[in-house]
C-alpha atoms as a PDB file:
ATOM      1  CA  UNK A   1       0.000   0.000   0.000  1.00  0.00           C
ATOM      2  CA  UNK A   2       1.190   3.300  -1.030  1.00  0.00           C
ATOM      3  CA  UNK A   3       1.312   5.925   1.976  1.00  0.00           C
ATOM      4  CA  UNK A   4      -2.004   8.106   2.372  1.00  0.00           C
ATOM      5  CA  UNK A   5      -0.966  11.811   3.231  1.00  0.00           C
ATOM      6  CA  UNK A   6      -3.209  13.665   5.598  1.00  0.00           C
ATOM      7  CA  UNK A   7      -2.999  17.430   6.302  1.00  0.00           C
ATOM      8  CA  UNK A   8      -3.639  19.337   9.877  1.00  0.00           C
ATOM      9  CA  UNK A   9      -3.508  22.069  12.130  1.00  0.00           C
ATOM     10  CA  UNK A  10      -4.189  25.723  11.587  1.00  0.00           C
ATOM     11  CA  UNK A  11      -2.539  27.539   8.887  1.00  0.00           C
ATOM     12  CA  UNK A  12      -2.875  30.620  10.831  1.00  0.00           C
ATOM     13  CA  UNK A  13      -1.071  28.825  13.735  1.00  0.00           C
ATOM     14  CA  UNK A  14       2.014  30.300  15.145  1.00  0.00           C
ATOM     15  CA  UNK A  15       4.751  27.090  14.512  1.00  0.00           C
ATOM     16  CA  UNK A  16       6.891  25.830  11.777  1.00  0.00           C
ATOM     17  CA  UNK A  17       5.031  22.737   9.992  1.00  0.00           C
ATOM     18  CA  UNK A  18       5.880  19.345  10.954  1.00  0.00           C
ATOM     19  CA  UNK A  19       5.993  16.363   8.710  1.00  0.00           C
ATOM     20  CA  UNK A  20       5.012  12.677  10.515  1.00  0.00           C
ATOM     21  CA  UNK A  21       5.327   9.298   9.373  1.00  0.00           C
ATOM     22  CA  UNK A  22       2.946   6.615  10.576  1.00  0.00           C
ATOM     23  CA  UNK A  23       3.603   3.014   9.786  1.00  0.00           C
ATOM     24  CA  UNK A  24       1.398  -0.014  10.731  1.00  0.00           C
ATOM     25  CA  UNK A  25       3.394  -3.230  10.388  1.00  0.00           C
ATOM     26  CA  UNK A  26       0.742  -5.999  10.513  1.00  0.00           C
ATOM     27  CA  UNK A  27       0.060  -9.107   8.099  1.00  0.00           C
ATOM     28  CA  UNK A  28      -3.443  -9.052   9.282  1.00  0.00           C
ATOM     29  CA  UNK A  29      -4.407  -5.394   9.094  1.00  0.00           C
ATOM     30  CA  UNK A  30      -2.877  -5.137   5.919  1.00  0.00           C
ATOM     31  CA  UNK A  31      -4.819  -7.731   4.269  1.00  0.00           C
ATOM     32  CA  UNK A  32      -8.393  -6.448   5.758  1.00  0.00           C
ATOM     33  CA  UNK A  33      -8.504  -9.249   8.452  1.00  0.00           C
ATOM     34  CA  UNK A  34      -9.206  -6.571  10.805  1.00  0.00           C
ATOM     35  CA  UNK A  35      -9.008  -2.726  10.912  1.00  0.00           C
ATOM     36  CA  UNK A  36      -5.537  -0.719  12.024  1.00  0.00           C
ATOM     37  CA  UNK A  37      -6.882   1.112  15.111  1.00  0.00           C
ATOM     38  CA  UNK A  38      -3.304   2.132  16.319  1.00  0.00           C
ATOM     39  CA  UNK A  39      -2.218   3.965  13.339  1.00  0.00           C
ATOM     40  CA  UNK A  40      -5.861   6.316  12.862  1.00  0.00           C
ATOM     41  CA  UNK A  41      -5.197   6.470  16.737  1.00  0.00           C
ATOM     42  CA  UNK A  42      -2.000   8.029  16.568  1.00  0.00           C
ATOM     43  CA  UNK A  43      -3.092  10.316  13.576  1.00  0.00           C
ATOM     44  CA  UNK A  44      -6.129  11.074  16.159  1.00  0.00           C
ATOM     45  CA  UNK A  45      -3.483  12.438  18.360  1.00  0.00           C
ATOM     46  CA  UNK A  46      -2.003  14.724  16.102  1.00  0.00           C
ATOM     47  CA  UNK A  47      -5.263  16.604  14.865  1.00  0.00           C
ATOM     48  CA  UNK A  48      -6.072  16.988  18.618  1.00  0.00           C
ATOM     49  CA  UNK A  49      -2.010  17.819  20.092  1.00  0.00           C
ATOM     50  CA  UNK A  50      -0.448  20.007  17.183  1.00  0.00           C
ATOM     51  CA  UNK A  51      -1.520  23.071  16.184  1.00  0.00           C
ATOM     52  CA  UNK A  52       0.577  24.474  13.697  1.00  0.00           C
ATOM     53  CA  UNK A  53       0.050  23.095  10.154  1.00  0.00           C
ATOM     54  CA  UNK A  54       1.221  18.855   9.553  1.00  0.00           C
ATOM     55  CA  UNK A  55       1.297  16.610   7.043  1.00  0.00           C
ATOM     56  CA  UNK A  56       1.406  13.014   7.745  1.00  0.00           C
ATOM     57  CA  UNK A  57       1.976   9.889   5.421  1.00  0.00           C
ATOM     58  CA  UNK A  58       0.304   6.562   7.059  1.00  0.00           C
ATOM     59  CA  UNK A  59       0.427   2.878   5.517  1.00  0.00           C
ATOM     60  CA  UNK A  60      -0.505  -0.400   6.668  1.00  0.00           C
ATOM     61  CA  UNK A  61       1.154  -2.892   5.429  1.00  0.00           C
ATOM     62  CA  UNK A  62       2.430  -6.477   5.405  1.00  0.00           C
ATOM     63  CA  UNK A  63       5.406  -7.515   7.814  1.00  0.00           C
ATOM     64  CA  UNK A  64       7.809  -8.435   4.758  1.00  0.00           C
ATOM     65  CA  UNK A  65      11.301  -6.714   4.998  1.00  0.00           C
ATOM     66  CA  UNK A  66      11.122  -5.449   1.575  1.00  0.00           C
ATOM     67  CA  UNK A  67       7.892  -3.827   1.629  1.00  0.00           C
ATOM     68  CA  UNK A  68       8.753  -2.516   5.585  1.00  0.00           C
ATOM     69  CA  UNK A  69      12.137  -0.786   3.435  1.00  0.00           C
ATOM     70  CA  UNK A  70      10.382   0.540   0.873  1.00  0.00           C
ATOM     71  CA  UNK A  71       7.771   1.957   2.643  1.00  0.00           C
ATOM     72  CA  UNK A  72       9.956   3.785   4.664  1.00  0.00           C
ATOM     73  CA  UNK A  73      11.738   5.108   1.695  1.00  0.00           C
ATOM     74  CA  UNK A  74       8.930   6.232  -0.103  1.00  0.00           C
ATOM     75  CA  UNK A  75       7.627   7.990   3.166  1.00  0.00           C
ATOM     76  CA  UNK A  76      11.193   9.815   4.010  1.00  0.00           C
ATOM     77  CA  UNK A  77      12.582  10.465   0.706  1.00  0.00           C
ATOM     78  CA  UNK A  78      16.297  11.760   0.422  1.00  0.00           C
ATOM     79  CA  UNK A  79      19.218  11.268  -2.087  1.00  0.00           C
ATOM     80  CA  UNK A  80      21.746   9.200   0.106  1.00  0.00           C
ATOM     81  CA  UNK A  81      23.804  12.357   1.628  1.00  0.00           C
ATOM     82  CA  UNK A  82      26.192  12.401   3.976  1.00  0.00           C
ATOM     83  CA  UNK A  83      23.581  13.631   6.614  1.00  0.00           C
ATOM     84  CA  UNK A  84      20.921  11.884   5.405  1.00  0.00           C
ATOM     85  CA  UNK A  85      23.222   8.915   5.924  1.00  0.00           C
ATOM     86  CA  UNK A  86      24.174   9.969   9.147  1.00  0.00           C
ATOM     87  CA  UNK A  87      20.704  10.502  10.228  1.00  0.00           C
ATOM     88  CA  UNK A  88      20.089   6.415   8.940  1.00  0.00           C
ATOM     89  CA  UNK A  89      22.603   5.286  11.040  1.00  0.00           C
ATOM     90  CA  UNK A  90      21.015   7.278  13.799  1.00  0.00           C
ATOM     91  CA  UNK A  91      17.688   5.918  13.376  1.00  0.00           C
ATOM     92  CA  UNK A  92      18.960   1.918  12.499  1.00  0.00           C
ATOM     93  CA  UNK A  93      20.676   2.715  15.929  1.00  0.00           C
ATOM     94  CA  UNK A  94      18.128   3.750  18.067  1.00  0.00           C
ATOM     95  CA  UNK A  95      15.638   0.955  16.439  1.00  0.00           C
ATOM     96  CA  UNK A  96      17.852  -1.406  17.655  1.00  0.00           C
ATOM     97  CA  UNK A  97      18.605  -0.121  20.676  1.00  0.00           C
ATOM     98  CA  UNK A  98      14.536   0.372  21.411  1.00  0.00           C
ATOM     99  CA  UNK A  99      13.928  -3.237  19.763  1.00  0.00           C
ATOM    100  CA  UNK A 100      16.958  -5.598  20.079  1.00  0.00           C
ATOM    101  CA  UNK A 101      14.913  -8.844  17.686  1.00  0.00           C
ATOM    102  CA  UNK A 102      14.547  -6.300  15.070  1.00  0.00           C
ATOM    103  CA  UNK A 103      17.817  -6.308  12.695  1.00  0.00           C
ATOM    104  CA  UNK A 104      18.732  -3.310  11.712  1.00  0.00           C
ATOM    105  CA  UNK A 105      17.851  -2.978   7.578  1.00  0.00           C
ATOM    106  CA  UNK A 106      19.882  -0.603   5.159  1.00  0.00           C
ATOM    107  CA  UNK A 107      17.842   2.493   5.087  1.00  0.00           C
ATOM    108  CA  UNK A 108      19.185   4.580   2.456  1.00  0.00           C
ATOM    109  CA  UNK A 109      18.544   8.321   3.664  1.00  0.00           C
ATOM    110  CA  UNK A 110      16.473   9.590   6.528  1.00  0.00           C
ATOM    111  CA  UNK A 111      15.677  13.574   6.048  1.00  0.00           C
ATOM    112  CA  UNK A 112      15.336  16.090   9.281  1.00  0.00           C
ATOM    113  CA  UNK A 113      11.665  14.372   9.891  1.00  0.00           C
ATOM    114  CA  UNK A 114      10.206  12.939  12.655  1.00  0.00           C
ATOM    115  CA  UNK A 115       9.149   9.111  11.625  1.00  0.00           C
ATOM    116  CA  UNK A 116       6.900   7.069  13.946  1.00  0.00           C
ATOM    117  CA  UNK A 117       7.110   3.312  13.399  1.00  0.00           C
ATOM    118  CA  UNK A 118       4.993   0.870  15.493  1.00  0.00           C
ATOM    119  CA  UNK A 119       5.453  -3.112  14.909  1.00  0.00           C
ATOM    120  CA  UNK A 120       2.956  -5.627  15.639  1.00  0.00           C
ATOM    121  CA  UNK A 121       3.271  -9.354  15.299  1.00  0.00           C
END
């Protein structure tokens, strides 16, 4: 599934925009077995916690490494920089820090965004 993108906030809002990613790793949400109520949860928070103007890319999708990489790519964007490529090897880091089972995958370029990813099994 191709990321959704879903606007917020006030325009008039005092704030610089913010960008979020919301990703929904689940093999049954993903094929309709049930509905994602974690991801439109989070998204719930954002419409009610930040005011100044947000866009936010959300996809469900199947627990398959490839798709979980790709995902993320198409959500972040970036051209493989040297601080993009610092800030993958930040994130890869602190994923596997937060969640030792989960190897660490080559993620090409992270840009300056925050990116919210949330695994279920």
């Amino acid at each position: 599934m191709s990321p959704v993108q879903l606007l917020g906030g006030d325009p008039l809002s005092v704030g610089d925009p913010a960008v979020f990613g919301v990703i929904t790793v689940s093999d049954r949400a993903s094929s309709g077995v049930y509905e994602d109520l974690s991801g439109p949860a989070i998204l719930q928070f954002f419409s009610e916690a930040v005011q100044s103007p947000w866009t936010a890319k959300y996809a469900v999708i199947p627990d398959e490494q490839p798709i979980i990489e790709q995902t993320i790519k198409d959500m972040v964007g970036g051209n493989g920089s040297h601080s993009s490529s610092t800030r993958a090897a930040a994130m890869r880091g602190a994923i596997a820090a937060a969640v030792p089972e989960v190897k660490a995958s080559p993620i090409v370029a992270v840009p300056p965004t925050p990116l919210t990813c949330h695994l279920h099994s």
